[in-house]
Structure formats: C-alpha cells, structure tokens
N, C-alpha and C. Protein backbone atom coordinates (compact mmCIF):
# COMPACT_ATOMS: atom_id res chain seq x y z
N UNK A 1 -79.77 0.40 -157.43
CA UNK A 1 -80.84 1.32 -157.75
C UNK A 1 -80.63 2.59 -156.92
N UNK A 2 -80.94 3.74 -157.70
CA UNK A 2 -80.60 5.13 -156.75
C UNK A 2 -81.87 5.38 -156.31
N UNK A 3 -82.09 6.33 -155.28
CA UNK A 3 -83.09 6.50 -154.02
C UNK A 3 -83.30 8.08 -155.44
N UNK A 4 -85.29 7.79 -155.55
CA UNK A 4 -85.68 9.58 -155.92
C UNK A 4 -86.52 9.73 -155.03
N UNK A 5 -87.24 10.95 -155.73
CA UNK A 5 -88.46 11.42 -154.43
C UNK A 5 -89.80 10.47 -155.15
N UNK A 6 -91.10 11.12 -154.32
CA UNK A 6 -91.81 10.36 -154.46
C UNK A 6 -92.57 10.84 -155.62
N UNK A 7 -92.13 11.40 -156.36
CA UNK A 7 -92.67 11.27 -157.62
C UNK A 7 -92.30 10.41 -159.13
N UNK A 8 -91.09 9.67 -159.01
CA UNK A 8 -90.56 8.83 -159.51
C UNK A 8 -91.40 7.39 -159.52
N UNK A 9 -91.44 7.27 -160.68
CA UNK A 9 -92.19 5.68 -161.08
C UNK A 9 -91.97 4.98 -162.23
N UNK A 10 -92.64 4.13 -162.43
CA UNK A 10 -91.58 3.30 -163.75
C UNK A 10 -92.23 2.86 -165.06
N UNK A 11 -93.22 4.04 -165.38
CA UNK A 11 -93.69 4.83 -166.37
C UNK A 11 -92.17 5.53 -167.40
N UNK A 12 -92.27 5.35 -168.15
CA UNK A 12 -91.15 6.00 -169.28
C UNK A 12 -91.82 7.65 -169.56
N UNK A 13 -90.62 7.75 -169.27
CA UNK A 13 -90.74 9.46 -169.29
C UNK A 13 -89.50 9.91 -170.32
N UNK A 14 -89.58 10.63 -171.39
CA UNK A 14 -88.92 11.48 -171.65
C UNK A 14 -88.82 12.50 -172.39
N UNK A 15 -90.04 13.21 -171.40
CA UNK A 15 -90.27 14.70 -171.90
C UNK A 15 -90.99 15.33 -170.19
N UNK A 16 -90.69 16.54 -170.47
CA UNK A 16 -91.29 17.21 -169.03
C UNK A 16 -91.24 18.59 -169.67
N UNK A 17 -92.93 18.51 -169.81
CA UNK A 17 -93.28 19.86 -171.02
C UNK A 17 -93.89 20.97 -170.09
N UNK A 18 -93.56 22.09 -170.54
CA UNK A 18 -94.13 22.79 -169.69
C UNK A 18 -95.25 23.48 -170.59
N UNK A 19 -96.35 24.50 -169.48
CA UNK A 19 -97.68 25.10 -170.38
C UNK A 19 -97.42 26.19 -169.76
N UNK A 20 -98.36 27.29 -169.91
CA UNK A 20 -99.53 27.73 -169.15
C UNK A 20 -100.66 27.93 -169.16
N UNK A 21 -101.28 28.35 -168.32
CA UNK A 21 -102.97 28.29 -168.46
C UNK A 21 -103.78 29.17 -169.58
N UNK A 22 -102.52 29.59 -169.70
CA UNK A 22 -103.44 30.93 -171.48
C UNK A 22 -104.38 31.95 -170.60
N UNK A 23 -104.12 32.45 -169.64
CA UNK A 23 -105.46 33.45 -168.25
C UNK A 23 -104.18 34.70 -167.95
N UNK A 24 -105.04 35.38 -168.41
CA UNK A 24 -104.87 36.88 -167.75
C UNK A 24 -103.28 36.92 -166.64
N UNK A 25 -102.37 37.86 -166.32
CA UNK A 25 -102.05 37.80 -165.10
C UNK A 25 -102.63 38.66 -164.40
N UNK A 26 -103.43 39.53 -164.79
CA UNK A 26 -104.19 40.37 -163.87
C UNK A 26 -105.60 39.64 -163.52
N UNK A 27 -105.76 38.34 -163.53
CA UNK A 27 -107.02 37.82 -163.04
C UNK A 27 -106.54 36.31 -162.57
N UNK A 28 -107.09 36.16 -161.51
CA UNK A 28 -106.71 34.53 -161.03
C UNK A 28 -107.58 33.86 -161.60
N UNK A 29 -106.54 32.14 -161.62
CA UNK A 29 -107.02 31.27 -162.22
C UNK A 29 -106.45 29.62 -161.10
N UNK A 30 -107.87 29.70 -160.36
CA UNK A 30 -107.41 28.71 -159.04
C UNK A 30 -106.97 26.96 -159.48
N UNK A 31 -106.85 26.93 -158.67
CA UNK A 31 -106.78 25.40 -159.11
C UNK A 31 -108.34 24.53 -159.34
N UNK A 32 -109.15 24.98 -158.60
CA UNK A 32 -110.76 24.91 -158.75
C UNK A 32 -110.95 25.05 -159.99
N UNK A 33 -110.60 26.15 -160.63
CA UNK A 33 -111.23 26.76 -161.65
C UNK A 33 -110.23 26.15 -162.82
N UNK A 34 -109.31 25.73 -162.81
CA UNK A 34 -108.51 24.97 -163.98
C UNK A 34 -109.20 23.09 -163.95
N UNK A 35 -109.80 23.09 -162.85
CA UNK A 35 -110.30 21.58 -162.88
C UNK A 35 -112.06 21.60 -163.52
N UNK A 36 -112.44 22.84 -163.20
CA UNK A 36 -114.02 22.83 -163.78
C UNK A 36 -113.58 23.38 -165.32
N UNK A 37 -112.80 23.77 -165.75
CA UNK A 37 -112.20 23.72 -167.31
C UNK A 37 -112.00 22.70 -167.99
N UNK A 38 -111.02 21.70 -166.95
CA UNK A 38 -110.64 20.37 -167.87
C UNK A 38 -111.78 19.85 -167.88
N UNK A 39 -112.83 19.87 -167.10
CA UNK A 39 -114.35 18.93 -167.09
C UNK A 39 -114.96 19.48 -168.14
N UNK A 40 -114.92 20.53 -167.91
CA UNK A 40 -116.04 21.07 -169.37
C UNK A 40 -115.25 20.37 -170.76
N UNK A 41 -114.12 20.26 -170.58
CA UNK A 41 -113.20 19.85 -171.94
C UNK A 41 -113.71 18.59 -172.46
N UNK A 42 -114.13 17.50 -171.29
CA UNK A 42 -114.08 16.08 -170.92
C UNK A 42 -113.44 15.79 -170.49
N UNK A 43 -112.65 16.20 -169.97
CA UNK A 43 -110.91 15.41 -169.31
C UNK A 43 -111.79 14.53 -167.81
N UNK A 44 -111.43 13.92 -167.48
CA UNK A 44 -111.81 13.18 -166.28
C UNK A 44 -111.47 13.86 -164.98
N UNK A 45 -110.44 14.91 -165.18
CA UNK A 45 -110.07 15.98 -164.24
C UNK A 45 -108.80 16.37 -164.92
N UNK A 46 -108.04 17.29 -164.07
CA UNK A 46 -107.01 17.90 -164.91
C UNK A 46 -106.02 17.05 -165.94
N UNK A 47 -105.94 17.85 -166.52
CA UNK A 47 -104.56 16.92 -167.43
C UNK A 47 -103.24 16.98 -167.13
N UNK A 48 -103.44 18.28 -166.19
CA UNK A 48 -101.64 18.64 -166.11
C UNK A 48 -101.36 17.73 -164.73
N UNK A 49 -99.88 17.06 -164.48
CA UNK A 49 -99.63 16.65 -163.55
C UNK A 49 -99.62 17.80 -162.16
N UNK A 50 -98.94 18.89 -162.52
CA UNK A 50 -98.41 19.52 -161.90
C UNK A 50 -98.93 21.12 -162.23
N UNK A 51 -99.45 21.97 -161.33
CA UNK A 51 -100.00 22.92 -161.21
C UNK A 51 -99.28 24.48 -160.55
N UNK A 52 -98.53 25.11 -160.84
CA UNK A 52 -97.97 26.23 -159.98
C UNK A 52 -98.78 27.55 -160.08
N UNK A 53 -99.44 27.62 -158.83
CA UNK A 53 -100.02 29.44 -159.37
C UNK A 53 -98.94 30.38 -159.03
N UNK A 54 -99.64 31.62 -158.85
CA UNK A 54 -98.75 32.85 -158.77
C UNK A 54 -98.03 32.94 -157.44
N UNK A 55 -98.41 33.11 -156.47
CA UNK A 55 -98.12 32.31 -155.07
C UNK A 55 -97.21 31.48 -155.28
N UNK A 56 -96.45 30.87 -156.25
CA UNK A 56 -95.62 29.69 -156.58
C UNK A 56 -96.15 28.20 -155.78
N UNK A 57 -96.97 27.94 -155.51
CA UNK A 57 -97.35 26.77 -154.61
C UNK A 57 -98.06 25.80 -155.83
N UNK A 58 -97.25 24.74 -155.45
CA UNK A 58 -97.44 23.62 -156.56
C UNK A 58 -98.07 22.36 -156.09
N UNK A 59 -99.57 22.46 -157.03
CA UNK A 59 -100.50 21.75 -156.71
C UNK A 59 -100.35 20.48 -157.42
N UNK A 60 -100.01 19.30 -156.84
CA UNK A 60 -100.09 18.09 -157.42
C UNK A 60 -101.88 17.69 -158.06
N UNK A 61 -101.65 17.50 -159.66
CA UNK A 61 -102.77 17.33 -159.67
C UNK A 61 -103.33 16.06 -160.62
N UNK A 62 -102.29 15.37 -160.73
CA UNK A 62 -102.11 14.10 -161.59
C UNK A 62 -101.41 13.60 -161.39
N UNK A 63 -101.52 11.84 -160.33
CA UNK A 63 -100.48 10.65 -160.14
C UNK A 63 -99.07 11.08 -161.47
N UNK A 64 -97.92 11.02 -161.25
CA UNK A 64 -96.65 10.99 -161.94
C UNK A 64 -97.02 9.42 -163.41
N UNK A 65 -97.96 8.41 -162.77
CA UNK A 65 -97.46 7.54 -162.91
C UNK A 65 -98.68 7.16 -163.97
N UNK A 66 -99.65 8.13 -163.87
CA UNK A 66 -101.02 7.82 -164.90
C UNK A 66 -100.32 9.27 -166.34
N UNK A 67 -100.81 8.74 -167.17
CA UNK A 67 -100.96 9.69 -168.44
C UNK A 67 -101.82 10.74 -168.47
N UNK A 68 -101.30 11.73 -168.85
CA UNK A 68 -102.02 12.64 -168.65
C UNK A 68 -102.73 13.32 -169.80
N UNK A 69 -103.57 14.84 -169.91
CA UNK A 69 -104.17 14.82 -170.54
C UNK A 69 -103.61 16.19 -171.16
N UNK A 70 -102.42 16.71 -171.75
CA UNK A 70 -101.82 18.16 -171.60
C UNK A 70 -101.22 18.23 -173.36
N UNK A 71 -100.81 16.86 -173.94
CA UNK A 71 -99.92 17.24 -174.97
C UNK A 71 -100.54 15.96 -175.78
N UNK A 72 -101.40 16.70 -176.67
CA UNK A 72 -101.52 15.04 -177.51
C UNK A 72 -100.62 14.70 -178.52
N UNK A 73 -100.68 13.16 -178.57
CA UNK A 73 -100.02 12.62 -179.12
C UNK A 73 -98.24 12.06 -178.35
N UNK A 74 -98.57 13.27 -177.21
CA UNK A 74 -97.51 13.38 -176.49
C UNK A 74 -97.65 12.80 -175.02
N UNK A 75 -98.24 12.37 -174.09
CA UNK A 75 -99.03 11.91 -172.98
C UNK A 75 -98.61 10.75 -172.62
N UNK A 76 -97.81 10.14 -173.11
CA UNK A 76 -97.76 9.02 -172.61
C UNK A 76 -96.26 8.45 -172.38
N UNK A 77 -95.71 9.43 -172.79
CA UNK A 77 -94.04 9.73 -172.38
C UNK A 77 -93.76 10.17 -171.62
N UNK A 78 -94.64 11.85 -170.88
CA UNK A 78 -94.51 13.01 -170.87
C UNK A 78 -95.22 13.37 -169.45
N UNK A 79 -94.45 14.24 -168.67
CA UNK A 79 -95.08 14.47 -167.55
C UNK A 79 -95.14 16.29 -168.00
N UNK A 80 -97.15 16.44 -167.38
CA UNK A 80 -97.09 18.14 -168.10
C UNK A 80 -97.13 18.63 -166.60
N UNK A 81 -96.46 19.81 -167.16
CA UNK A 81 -95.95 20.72 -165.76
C UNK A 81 -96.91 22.22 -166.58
N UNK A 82 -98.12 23.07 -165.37
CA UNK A 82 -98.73 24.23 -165.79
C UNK A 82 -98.21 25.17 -165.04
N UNK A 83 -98.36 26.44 -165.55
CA UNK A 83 -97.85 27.33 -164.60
C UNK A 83 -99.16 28.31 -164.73
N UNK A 84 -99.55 29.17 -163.99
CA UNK A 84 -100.75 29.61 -164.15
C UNK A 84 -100.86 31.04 -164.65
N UNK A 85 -101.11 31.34 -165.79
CA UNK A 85 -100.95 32.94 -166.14
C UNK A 85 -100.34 32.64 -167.89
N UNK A 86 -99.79 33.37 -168.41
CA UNK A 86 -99.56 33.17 -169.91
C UNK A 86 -99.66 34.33 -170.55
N UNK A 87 -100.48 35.14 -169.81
CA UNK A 87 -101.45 36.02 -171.06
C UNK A 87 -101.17 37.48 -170.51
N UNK A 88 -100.91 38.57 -170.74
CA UNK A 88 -100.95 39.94 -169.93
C UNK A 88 -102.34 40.44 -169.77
N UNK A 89 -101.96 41.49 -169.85
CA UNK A 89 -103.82 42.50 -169.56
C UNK A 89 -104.12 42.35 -170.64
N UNK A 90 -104.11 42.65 -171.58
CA UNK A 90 -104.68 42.86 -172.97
C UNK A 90 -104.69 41.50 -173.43
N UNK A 91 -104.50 40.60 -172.41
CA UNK A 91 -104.96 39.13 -173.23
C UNK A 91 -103.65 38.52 -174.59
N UNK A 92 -102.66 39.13 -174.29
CA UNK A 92 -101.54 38.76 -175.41
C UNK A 92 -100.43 38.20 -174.70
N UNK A 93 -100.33 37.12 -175.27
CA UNK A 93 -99.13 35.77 -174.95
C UNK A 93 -98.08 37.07 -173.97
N UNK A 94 -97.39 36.35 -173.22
CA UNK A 94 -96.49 37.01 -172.48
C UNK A 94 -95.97 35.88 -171.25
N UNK A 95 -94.69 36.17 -170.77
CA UNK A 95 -94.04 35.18 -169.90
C UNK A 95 -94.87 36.05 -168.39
N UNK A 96 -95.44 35.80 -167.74
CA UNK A 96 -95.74 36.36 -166.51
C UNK A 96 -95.84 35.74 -165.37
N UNK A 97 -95.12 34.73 -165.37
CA UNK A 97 -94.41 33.97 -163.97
C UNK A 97 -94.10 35.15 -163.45
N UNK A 98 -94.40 35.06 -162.44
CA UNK A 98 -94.13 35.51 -160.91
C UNK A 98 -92.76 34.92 -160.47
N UNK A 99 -91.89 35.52 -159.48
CA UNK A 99 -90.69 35.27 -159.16
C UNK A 99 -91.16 33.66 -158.49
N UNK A 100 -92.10 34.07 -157.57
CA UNK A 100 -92.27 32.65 -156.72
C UNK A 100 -92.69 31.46 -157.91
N UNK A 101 -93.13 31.69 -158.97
CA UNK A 101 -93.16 30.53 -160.06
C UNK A 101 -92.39 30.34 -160.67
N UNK A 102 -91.49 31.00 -160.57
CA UNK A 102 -90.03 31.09 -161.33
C UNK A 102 -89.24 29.70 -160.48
N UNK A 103 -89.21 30.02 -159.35
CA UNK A 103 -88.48 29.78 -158.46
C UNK A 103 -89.24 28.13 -157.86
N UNK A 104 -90.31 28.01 -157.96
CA UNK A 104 -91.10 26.59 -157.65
C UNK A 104 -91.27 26.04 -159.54
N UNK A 105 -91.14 26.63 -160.02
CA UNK A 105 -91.11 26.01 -161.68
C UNK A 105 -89.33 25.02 -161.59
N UNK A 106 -88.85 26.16 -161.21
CA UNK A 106 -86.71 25.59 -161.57
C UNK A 106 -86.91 24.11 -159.82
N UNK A 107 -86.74 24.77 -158.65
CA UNK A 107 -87.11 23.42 -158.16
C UNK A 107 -87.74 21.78 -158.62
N UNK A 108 -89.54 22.30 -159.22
CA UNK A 108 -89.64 20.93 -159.49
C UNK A 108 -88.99 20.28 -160.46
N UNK A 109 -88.40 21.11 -161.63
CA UNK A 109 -87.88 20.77 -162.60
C UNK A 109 -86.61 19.44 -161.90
N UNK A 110 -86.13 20.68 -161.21
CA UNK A 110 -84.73 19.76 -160.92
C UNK A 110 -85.01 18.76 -160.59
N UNK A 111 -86.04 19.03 -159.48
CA UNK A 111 -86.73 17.18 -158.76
C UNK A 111 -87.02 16.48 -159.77
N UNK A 112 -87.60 16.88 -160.87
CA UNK A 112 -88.55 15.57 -161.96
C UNK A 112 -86.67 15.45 -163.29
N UNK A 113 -86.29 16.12 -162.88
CA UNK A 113 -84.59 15.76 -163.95
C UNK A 113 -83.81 14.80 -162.59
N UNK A 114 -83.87 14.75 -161.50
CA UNK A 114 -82.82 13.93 -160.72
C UNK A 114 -83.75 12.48 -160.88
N UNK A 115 -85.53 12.60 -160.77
CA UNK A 115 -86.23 11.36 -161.35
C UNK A 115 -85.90 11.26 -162.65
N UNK A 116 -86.05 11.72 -164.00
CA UNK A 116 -85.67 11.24 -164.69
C UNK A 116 -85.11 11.91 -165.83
N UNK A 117 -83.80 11.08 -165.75
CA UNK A 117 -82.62 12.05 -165.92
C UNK A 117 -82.25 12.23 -167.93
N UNK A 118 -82.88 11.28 -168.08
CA UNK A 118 -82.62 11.43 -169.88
C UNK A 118 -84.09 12.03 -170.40
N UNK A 119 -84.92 12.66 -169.61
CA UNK A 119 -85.85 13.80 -169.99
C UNK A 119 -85.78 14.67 -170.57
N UNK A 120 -86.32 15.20 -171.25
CA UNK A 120 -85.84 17.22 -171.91
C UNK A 120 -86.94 17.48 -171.50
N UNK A 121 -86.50 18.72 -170.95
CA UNK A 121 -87.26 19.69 -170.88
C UNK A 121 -87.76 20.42 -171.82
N UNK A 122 -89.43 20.71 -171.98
CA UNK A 122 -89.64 21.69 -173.54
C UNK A 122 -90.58 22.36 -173.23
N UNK A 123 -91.15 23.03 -173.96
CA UNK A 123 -92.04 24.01 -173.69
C UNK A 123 -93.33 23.30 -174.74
N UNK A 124 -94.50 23.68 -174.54
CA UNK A 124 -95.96 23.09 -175.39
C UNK A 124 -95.37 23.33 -176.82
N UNK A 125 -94.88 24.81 -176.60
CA UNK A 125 -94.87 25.03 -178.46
C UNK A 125 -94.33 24.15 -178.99
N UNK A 126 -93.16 23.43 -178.39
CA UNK A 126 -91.92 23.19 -178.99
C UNK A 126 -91.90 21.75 -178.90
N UNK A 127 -92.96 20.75 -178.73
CA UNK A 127 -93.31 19.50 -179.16
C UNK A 127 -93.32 18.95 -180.63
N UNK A 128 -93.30 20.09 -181.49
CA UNK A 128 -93.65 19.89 -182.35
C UNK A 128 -94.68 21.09 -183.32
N UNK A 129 -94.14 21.17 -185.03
CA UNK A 129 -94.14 22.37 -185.53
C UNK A 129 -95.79 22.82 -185.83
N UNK A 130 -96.26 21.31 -185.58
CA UNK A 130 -97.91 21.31 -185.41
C UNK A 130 -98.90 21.89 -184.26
N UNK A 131 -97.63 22.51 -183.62
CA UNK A 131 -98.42 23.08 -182.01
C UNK A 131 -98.25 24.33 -182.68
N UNK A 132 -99.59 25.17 -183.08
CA UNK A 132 -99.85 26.74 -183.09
C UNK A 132 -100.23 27.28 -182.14
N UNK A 133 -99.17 27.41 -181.06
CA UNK A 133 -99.58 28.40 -179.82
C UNK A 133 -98.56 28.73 -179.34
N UNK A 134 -98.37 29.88 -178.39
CA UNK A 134 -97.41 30.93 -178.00
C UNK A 134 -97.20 29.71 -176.52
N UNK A 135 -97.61 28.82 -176.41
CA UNK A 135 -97.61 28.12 -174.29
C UNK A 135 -96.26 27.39 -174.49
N UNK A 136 -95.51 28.00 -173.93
CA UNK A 136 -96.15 28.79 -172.47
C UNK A 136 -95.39 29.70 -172.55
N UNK A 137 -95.03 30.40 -173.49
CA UNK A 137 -94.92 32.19 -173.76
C UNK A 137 -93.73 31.90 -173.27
N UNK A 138 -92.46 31.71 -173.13
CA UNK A 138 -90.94 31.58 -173.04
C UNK A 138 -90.54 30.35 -173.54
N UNK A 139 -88.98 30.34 -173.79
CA UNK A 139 -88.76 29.01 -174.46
C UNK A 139 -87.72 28.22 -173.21
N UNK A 140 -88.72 27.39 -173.14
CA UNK A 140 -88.06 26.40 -171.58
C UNK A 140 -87.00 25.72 -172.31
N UNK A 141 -87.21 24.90 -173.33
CA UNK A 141 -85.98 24.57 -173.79
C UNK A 141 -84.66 25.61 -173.53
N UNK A 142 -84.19 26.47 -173.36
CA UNK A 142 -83.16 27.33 -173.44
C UNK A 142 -83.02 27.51 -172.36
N UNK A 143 -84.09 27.73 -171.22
CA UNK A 143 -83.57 28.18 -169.79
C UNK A 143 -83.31 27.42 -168.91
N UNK A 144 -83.82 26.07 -169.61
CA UNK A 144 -83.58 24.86 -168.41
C UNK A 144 -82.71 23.75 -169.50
N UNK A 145 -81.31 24.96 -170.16
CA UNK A 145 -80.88 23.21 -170.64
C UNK A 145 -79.80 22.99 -169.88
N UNK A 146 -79.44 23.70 -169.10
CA UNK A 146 -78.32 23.47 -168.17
C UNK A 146 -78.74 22.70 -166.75
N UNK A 147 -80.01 22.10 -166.96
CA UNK A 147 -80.96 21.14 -166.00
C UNK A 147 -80.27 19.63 -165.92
C-alpha cells in the first residue's frame, strides 16, 4: 500500500470537479458567507469539500470521505473543489482566480491526483451537457490534463 496525505480515504473517487462561487470579484465572498448560503439552500452545511478564496487559503470544508453536496447526480464519486469568485464587475461569467488561487487550486489538485490517481479532473460545466452554466468560467479539463 502507498503512503497519501490525509485526505485520502476509501470512498471511490473518480472525479475532482471544480466550481466557483458565481460572486463578484470585486466583492468578497467568506467562507461564513458561502456556509449561510448552503443553509439557506438546505444543505446541512457546505457542499463543497474544499474552499479557496482570493487570498488562495484553502478552507477544508467537507470530510474527503462523506458525499458531498456540489454536483448532482454526481456526489458520490466526486470530490467538489470551490474557488471563490466566477463572476467580474458587471456580474458576467469570467475566470478571476487570483494568482494565489491559481497557485493553491494546481497544489491541491496535485495532492487529491497523487490520492487518487485514476480521477479526472473537470470543471461543473463539463459533467455533463445537462449542466447550463458557465462554473467555473475556465475549462479545468484542459489545464489540468497534464495532472
């Protein structure tokens, strides 16, 4: 058996989708304030495992090893990774990672691909032709297939 980090568990994974929060980059969107969202939704608390704001600091926010609440139909394979922002000023889809989310987005990636290694990486849209939304405004499939 090979040694991972501690986010590895023995839950079947093979997808590691990424979002974003669909919020402004000219307005923050805390980790507070993405958890009083999923409540209003019903979610029991967030859905996304994994949380990066602009700051790039990545908020664990869902056990690896429970299902989450980010991609239906999709949740139970699938570990969701958010990044916080999506949207420009005018409120229109746009990639607006911040370098430091750039840069803590490609890290955890690598960590959750050395856990589990026959994963793809995808983006929300790209689950499937039934997802009508721009999330997470770049196509992760393409930038992380050399992951």
């Amino acid at each position: 058996m090979r040694a991972g980090s501690f986010y590895q568990n023995y839950r079947e994974v093979r997808l590691l989708v990424v979002h974003c929060s669909a919020t402004r980059c000219d307005r923050n969107f805390s980790i507070e304030a993405l958890q009083h969202c999923h409540i209003a939704r019903g979610f029991a608390s967030i859905g996304y495992h994994f949380y990066i704001t602009r700051d790039g600091e990545v908020h664990i926010c869902r056990p690896v090893y429970q299902i989450g609440a980010h991609a239906s139909g999709w949740n139970d394979k699938s570990i969701g990774i958010c990044y916080e922002g999506g949207l420009n000023e005018s409120s229109r889809p746009a990639d607006t990672r911040t370098y430091a989310q750039k840069c803590s987005l490609l890290d955890l990636l690598r960590q959750l691909k050395t856990d589990y290694p026959e994963a793809r990486i995808i983006g929300h849209y790209q689950l499937s032709v039934l997802v009508h939304k721009a999330c997470p405004c770049f196509d992760a499939r393409k930038e992380y297939k050399d992951l």
